[in-house]
Protein backbone atom coordinates (compact mmCIF):
# COMPACT_ATOMS: atom_id res chain seq x y z
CA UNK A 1 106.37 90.58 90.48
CA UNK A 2 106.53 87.02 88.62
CA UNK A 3 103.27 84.96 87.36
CA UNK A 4 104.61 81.11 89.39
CA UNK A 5 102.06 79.63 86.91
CA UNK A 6 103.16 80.88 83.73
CA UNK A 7 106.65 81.74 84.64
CA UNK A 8 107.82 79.69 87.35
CA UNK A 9 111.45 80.23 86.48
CA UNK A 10 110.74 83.95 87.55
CA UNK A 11 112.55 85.32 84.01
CA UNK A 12 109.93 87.63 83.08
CA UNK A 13 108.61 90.42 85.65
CA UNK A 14 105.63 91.70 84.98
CA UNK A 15 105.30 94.52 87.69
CA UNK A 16 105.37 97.18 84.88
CA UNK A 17 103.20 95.23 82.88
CA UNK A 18 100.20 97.29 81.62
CA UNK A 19 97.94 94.18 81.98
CA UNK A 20 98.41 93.38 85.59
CA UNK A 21 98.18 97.20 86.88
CA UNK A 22 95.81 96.64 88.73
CA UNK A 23 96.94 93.94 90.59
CA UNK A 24 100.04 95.65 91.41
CA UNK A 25 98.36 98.63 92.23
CA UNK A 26 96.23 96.04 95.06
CA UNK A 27 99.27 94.70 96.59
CA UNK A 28 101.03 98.53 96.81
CA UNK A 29 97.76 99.73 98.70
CA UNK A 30 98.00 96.12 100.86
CA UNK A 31 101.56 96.66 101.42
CA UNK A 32 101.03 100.11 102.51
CA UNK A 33 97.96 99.11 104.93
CA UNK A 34 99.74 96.23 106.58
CA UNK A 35 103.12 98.60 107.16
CA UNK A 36 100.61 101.67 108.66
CA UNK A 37 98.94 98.43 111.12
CA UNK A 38 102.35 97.68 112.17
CA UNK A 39 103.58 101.22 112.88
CA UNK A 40 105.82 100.93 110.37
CA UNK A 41 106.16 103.55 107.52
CA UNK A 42 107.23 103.53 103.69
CA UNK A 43 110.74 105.51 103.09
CA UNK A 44 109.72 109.35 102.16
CA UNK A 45 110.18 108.81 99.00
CA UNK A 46 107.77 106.26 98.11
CA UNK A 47 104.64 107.99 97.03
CA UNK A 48 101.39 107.36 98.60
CA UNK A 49 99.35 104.55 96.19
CA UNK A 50 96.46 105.99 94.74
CA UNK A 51 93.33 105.34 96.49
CA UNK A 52 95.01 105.12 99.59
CA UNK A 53 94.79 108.18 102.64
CA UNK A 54 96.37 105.79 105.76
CA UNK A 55 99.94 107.62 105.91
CA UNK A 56 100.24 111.65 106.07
């Protein structure tokens, strides 16, 4: 996960970044959401995103 404005090279991932948790956490439950719409299901060992109850 790369910030295009600040890093538009894409050299510094921030996806464990403690400051943009949240957002990451967003886009796991959106990514999750979109997959269950599509009948399409994470690999079993991908652990449900908090906050999230779509996939059991």
């Amino acid at each position: 996960m790369y910030d295009l404005r600040e890093d538009p090279e894409e050299l510094n991932n921030i996806y464990l970044s403690l400051e943009h948790r949240e957002l990451r956490d967003e886009l796991t439950r959106k990514l999750w959401t979109l997959q269950a719409s599509l009948g399409d299901s994470p690999h079993e060992s991908q652990p449900t995103p908090k906050g999230l109850d779509l996939i059991g």
